[in-house]
PDB file of N, CA and C in Angstrom:
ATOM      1  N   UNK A   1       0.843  -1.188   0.000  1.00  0.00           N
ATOM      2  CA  UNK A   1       0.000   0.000   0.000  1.00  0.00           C
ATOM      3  C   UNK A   1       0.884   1.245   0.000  1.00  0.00           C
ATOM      4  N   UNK A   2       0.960   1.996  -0.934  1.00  0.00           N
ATOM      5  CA  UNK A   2       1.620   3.446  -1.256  1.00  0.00           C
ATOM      6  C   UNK A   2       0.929   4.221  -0.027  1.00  0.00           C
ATOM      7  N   UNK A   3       1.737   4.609   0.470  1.00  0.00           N
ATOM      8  CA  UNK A   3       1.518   5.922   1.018  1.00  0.00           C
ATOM      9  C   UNK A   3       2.185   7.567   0.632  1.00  0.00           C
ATOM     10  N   UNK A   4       2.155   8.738   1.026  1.00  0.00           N
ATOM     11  CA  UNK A   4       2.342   9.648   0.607  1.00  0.00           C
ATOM     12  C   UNK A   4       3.839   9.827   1.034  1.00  0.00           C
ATOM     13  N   UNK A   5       4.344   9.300   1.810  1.00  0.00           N
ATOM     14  CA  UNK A   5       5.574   9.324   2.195  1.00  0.00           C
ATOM     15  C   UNK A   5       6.937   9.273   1.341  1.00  0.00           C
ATOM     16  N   UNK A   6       6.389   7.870   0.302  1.00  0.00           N
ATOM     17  CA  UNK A   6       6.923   7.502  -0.311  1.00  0.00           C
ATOM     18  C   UNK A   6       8.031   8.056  -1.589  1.00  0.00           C
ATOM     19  N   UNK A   7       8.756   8.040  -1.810  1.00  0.00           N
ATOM     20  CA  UNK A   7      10.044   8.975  -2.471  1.00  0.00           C
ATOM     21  C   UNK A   7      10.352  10.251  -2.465  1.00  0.00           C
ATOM     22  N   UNK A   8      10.027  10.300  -0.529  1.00  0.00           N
ATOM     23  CA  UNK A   8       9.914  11.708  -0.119  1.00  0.00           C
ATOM     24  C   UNK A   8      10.844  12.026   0.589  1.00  0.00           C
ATOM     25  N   UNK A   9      11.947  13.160   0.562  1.00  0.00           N
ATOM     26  CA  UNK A   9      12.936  13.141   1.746  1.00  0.00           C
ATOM     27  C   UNK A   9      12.718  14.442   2.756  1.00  0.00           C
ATOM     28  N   UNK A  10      12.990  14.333   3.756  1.00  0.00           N
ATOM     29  CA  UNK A  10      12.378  14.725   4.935  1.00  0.00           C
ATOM     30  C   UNK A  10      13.671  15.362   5.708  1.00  0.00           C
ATOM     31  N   UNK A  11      13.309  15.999   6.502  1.00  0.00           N
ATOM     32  CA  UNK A  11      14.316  17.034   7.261  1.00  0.00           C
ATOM     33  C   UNK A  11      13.956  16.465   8.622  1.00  0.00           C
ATOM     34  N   UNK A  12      14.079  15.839   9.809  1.00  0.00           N
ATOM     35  CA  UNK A  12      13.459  16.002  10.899  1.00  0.00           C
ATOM     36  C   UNK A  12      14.647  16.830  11.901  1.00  0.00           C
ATOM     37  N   UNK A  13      14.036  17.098  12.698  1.00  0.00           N
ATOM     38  CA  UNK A  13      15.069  18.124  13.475  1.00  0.00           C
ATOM     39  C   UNK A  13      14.524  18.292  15.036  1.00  0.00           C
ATOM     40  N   UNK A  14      14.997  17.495  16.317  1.00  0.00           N
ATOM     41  CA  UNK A  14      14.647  18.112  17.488  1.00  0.00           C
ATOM     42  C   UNK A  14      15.619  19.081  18.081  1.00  0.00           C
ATOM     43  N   UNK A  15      15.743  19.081  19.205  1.00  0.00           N
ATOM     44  CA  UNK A  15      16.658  20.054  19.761  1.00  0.00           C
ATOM     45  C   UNK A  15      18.140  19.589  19.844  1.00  0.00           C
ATOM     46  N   UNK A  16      18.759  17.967  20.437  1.00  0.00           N
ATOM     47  CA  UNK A  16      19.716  18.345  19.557  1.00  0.00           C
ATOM     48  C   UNK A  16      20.006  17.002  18.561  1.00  0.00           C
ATOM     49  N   UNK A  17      19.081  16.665  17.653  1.00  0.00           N
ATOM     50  CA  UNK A  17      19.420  15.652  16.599  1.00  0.00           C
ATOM     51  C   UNK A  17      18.709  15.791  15.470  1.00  0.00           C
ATOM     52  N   UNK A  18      19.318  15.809  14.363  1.00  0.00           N
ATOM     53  CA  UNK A  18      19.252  15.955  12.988  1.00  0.00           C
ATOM     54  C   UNK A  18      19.274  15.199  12.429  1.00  0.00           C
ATOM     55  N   UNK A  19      18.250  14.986  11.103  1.00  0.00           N
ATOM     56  CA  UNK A  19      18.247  13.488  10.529  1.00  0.00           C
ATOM     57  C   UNK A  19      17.493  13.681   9.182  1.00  0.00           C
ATOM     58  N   UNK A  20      18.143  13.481   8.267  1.00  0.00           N
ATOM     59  CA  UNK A  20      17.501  13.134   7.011  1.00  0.00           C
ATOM     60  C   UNK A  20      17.162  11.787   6.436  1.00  0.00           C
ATOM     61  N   UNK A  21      15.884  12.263   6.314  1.00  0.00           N
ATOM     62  CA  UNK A  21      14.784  11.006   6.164  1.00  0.00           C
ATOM     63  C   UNK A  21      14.450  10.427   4.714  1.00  0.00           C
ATOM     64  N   UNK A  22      15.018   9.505   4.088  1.00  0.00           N
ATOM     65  CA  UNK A  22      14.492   9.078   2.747  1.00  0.00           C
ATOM     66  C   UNK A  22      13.762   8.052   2.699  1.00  0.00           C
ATOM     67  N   UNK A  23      12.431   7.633   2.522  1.00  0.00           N
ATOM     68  CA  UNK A  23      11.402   7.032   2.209  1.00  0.00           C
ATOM     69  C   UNK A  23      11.503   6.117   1.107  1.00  0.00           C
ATOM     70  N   UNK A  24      12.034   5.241   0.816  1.00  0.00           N
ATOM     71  CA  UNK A  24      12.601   4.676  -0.617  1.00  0.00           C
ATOM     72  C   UNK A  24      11.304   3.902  -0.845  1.00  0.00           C
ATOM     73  N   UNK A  25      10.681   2.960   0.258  1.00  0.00           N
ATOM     74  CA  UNK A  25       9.276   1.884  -0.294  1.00  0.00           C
ATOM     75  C   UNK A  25       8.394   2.017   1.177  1.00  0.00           C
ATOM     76  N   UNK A  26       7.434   1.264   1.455  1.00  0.00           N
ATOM     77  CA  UNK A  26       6.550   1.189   2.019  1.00  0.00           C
ATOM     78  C   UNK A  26       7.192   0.665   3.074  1.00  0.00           C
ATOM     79  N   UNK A  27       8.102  -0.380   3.355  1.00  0.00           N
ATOM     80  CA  UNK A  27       9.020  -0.876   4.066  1.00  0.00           C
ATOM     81  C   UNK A  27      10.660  -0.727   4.242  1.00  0.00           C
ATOM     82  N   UNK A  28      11.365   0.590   3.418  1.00  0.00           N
ATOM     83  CA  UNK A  28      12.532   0.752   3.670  1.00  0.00           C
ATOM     84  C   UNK A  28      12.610   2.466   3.496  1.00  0.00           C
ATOM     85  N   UNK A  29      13.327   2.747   4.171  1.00  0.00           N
ATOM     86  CA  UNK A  29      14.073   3.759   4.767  1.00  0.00           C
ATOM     87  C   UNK A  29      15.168   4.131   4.749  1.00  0.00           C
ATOM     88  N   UNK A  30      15.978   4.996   4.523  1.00  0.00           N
ATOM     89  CA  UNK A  30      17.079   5.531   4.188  1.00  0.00           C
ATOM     90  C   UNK A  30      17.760   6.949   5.497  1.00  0.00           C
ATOM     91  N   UNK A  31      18.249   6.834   6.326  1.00  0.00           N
ATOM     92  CA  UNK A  31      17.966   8.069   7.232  1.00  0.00           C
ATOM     93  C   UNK A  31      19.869   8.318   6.817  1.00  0.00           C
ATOM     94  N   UNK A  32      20.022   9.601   7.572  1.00  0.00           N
ATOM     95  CA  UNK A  32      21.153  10.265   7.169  1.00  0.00           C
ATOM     96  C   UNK A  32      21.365  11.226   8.383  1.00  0.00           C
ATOM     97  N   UNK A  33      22.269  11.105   9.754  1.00  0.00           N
ATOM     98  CA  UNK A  33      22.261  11.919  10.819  1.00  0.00           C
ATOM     99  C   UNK A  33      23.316  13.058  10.146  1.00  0.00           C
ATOM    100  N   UNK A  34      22.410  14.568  10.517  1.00  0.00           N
ATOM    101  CA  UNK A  34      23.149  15.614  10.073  1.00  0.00           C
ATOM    102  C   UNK A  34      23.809  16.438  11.312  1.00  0.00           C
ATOM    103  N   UNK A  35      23.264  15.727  12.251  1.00  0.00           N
ATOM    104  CA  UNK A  35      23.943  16.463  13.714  1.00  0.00           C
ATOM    105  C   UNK A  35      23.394  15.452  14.365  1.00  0.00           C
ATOM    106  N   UNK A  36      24.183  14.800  15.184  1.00  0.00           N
ATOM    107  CA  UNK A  36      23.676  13.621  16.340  1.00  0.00           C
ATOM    108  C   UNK A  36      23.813  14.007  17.674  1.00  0.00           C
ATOM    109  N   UNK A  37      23.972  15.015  18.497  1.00  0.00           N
ATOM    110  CA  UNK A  37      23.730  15.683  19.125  1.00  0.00           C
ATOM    111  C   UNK A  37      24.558  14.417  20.602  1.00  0.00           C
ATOM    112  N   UNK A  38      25.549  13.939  20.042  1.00  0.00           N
ATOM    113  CA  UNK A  38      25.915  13.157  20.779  1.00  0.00           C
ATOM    114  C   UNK A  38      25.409  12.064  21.031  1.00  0.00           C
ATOM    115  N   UNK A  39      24.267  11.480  20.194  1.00  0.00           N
ATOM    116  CA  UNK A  39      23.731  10.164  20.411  1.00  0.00           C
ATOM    117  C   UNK A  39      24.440   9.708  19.114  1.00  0.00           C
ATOM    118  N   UNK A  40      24.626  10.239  18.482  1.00  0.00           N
ATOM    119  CA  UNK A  40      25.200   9.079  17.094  1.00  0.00           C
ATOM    120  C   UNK A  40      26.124   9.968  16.118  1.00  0.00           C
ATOM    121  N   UNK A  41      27.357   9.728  15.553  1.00  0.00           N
ATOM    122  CA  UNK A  41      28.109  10.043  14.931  1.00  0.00           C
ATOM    123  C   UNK A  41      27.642  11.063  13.717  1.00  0.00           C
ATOM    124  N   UNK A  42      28.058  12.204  13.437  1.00  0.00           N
ATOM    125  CA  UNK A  42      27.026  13.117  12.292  1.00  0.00           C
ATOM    126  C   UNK A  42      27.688  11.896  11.188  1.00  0.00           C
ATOM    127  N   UNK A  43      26.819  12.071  10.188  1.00  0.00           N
ATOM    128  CA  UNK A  43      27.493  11.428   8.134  1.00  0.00           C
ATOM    129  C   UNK A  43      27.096   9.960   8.362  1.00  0.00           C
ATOM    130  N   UNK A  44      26.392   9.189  10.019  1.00  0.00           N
ATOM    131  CA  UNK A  44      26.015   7.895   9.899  1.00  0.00           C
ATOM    132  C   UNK A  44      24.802   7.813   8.853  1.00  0.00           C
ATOM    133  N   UNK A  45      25.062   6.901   8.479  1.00  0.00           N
ATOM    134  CA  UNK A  45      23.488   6.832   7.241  1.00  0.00           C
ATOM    135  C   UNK A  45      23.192   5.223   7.319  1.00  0.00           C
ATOM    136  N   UNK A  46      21.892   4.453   7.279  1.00  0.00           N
ATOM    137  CA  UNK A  46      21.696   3.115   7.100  1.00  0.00           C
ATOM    138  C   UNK A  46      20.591   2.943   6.610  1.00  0.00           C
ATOM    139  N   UNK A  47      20.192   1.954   5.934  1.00  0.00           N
ATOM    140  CA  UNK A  47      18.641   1.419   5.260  1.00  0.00           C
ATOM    141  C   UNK A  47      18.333   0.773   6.393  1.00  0.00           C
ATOM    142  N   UNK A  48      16.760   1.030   6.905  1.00  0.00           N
ATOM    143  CA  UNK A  48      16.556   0.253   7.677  1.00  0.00           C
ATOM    144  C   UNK A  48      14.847  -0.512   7.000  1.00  0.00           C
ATOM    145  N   UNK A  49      14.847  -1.056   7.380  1.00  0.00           N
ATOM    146  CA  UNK A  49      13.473  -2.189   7.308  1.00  0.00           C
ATOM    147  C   UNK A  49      12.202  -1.496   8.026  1.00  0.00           C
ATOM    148  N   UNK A  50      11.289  -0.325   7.993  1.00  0.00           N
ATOM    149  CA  UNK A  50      10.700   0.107   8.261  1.00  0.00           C
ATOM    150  C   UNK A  50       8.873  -0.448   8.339  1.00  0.00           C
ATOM    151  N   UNK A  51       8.025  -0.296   9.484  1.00  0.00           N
ATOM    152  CA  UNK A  51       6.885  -0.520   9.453  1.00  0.00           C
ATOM    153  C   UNK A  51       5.620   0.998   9.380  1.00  0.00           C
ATOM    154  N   UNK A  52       5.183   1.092   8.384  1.00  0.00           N
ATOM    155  CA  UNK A  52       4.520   2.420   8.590  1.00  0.00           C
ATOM    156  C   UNK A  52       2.779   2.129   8.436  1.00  0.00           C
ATOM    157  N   UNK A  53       2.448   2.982   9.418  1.00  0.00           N
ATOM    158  CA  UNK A  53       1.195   2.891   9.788  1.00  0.00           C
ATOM    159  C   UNK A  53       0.744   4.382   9.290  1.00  0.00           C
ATOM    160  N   UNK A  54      -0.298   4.491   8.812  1.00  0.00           N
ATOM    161  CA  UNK A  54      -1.120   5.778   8.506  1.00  0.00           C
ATOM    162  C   UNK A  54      -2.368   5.901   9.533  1.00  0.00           C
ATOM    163  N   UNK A  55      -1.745   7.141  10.333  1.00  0.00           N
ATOM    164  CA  UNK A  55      -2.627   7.213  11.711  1.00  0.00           C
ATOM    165  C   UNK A  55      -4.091   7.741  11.141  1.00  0.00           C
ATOM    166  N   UNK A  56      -3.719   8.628  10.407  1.00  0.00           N
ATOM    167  CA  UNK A  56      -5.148   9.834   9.567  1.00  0.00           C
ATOM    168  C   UNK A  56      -4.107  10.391   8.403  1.00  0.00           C
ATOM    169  N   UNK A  57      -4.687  10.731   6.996  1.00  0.00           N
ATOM    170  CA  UNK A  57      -4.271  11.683   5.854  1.00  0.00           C
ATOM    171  C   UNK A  57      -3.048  12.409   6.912  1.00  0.00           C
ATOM    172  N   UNK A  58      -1.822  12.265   6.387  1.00  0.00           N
ATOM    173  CA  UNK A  58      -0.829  12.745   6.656  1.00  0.00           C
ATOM    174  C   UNK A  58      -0.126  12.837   8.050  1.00  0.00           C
ATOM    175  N   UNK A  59      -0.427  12.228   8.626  1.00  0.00           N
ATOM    176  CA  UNK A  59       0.012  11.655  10.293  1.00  0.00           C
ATOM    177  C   UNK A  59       0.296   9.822   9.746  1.00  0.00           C
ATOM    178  N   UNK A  60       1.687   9.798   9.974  1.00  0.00           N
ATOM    179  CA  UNK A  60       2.230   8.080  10.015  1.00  0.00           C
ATOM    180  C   UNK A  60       2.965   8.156  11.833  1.00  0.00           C
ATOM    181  N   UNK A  61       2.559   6.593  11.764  1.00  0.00           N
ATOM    182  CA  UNK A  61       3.634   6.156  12.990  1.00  0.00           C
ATOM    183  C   UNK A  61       4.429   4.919  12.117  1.00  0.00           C
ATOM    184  N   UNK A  62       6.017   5.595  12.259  1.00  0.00           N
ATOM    185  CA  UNK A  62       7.166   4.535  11.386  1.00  0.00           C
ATOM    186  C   UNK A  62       7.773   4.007  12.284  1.00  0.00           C
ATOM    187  N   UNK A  63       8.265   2.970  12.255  1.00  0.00           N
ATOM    188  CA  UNK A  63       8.917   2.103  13.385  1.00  0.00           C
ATOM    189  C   UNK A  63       9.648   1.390  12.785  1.00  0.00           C
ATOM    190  N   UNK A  64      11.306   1.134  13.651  1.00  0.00           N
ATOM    191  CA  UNK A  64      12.607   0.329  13.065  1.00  0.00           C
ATOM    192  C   UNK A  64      12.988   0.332  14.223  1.00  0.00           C
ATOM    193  N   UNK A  65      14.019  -1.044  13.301  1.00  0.00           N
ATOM    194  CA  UNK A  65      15.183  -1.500  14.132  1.00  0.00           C
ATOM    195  C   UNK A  65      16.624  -1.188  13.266  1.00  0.00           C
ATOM    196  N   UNK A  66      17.783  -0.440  13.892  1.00  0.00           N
ATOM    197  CA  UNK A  66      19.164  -0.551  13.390  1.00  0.00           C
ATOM    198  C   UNK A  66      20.075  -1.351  13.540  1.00  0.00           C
ATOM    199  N   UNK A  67      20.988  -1.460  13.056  1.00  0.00           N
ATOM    200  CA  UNK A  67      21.675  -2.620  12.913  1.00  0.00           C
ATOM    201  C   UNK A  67      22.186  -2.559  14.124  1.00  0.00           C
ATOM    202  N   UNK A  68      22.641  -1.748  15.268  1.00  0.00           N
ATOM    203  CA  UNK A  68      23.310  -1.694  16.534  1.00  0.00           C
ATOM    204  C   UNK A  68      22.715  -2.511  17.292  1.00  0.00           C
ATOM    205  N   UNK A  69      20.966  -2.684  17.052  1.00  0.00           N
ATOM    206  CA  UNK A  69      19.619  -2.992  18.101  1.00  0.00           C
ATOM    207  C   UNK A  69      19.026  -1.638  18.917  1.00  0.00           C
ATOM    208  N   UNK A  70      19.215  -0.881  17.906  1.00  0.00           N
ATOM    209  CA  UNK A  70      18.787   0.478  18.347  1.00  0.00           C
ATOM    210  C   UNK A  70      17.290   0.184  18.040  1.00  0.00           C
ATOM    211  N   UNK A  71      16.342   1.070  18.910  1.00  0.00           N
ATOM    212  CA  UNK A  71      14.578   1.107  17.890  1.00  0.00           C
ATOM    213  C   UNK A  71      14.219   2.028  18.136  1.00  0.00           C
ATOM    214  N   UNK A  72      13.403   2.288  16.968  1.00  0.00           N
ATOM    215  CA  UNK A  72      13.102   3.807  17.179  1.00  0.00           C
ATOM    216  C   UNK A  72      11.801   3.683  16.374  1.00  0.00           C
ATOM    217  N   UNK A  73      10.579   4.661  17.104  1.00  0.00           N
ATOM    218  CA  UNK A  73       9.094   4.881  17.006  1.00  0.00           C
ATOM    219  C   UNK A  73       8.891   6.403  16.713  1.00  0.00           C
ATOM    220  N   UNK A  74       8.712   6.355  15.443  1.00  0.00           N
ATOM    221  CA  UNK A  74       8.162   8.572  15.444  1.00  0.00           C
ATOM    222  C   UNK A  74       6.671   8.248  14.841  1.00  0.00           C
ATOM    223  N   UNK A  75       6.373   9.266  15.417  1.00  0.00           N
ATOM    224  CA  UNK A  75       4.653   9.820  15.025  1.00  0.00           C
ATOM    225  C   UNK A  75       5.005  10.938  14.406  1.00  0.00           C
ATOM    226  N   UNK A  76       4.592  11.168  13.035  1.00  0.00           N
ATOM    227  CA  UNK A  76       4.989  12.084  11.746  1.00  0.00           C
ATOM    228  C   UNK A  76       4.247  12.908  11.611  1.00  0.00           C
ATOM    229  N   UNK A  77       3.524  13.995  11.848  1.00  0.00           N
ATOM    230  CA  UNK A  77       2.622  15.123  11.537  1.00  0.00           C
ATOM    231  C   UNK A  77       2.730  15.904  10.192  1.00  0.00           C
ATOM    232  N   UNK A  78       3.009  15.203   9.496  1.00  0.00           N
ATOM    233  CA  UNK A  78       3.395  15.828   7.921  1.00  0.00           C
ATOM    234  C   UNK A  78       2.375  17.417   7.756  1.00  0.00           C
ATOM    235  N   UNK A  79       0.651  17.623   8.227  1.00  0.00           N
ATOM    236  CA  UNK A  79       0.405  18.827   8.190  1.00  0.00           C
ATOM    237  C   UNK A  79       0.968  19.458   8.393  1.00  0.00           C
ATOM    238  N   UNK A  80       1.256  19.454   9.782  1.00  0.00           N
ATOM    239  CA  UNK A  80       1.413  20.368  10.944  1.00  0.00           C
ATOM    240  C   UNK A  80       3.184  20.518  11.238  1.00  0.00           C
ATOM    241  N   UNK A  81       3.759  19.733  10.491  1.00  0.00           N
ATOM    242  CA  UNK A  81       5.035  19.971  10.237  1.00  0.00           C
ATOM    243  C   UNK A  81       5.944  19.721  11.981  1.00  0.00           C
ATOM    244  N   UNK A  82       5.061  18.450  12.457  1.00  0.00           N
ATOM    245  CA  UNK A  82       5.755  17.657  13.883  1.00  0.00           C
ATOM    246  C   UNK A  82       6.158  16.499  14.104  1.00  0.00           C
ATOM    247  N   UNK A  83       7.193  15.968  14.815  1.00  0.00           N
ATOM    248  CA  UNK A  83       7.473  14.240  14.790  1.00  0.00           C
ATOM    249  C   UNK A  83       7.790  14.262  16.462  1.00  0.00           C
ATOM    250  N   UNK A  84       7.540  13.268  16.580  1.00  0.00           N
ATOM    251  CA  UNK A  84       6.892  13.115  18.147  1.00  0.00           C
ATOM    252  C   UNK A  84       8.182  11.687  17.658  1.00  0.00           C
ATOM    253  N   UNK A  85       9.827  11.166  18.428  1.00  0.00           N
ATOM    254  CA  UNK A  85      10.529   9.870  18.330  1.00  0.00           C
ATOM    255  C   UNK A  85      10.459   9.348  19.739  1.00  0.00           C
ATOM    256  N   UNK A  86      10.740   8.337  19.513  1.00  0.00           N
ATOM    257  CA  UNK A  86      11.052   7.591  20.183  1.00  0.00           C
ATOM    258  C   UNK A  86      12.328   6.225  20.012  1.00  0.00           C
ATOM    259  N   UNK A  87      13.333   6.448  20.779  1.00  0.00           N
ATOM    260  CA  UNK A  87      14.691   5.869  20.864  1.00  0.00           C
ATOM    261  C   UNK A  87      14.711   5.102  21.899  1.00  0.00           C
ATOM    262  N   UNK A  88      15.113   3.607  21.634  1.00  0.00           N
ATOM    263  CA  UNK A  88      15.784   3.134  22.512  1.00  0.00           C
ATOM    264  C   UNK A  88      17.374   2.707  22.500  1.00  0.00           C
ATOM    265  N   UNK A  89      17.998   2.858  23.130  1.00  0.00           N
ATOM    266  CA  UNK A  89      19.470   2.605  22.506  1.00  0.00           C
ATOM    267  C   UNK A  89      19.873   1.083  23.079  1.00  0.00           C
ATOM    268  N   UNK A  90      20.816   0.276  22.468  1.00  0.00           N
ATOM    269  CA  UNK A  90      21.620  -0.827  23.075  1.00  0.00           C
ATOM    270  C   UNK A  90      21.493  -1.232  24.631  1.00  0.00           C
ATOM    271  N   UNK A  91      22.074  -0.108  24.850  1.00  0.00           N
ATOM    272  CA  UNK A  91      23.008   0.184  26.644  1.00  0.00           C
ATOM    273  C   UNK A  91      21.174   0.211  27.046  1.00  0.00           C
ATOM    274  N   UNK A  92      20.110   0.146  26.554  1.00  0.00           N
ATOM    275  CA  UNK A  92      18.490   0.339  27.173  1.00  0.00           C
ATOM    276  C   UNK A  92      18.739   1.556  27.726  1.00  0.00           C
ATOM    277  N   UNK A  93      19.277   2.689  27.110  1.00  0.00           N
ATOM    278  CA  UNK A  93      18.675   4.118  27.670  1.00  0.00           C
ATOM    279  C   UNK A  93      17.550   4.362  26.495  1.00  0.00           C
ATOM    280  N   UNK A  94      16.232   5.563  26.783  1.00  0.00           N
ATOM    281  CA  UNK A  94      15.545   6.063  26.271  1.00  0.00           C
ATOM    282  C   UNK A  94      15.391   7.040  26.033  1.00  0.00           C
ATOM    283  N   UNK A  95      15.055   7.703  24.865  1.00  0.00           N
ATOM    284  CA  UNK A  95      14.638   9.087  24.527  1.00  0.00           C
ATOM    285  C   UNK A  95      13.714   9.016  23.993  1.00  0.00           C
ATOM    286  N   UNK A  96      12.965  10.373  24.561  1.00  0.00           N
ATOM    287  CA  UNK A  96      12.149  11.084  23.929  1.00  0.00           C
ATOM    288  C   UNK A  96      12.153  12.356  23.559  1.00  0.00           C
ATOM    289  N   UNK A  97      11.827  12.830  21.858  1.00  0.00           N
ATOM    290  CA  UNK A  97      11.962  13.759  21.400  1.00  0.00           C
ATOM    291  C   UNK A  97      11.228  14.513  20.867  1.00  0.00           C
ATOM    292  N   UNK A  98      10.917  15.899  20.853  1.00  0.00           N
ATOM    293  CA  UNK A  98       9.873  16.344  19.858  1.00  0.00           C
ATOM    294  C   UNK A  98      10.370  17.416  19.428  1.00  0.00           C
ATOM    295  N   UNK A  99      10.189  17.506  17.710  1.00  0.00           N
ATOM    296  CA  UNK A  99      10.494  18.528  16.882  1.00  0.00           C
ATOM    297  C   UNK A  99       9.680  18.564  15.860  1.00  0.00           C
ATOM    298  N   UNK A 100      11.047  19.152  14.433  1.00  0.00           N
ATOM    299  CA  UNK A 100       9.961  19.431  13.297  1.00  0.00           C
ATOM    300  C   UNK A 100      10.641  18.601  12.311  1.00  0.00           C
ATOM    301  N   UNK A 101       9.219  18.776  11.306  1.00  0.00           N
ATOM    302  CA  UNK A 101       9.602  17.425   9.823  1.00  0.00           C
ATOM    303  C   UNK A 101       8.946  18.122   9.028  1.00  0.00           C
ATOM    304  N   UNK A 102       9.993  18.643   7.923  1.00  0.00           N
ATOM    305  CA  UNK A 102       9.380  18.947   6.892  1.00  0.00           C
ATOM    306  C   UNK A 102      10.696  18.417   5.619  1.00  0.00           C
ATOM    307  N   UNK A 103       9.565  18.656   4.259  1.00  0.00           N
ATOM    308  CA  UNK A 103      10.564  18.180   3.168  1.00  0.00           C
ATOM    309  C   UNK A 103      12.135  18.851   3.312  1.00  0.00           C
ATOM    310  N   UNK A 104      12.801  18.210   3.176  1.00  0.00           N
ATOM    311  CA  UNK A 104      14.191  18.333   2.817  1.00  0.00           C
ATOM    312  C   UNK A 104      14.655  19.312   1.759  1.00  0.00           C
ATOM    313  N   UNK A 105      15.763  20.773   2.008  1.00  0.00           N
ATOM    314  CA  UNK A 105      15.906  20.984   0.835  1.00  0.00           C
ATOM    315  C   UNK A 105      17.586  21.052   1.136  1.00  0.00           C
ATOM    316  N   UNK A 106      17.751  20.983  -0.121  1.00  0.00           N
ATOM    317  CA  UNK A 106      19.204  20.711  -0.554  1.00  0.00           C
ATOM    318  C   UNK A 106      20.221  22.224   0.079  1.00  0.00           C
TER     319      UNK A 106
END
């Protein structure tokens, strides 16, 4: 099932982590940390195996796992231009984050 997401790249941004978001299929993902704010190395990039749910027209909840055993849960507000993550890391620390998501520009 296509969703709107799809061959869309995305800016997300909380206070301090940066991440570019590429949408390649319904199930894969492309992310790109542009500032890791000390949780993750800036220029890391990985495909991950993604599950996306369409909450309402332009609100998704995407969910992965990274190759570390990292997981991570965002609620996408594509209107309203908000992403609500959720991180768990290796070591089982947690974050929670809230910022903004909008298209990506070069």
């Amino acid at each position: 099932m296509k969703n709107n997401l799809i061959g869309n790249t995305y800016k997300m941004e909380t206070e301090f982590l940066k991440v570019k978001l590429f949408f390649e299929s319904d199930d894969s993902l492309e992310f790109t940390v542009l500032e890791g704010g000390g949780l993750t190395a800036p220029g890391h990039a990985e495909k991950v195996t993604t599950t996306i749910a369409e909450i309402r027209p332009n609100v998704y909840m995407i969910a992965w796992k990274e190759a570390t055993g990292a997981t991570v849960t965002h609620v996408e507000d594509h209107e309203n231009g908000i992403v609500y993550s959720n991180a768990t890391l290796p070591d089982g620390s947690f974050y929670t984050m809230k910022g903004t998501i909008q298209p990506f520009q070069e």
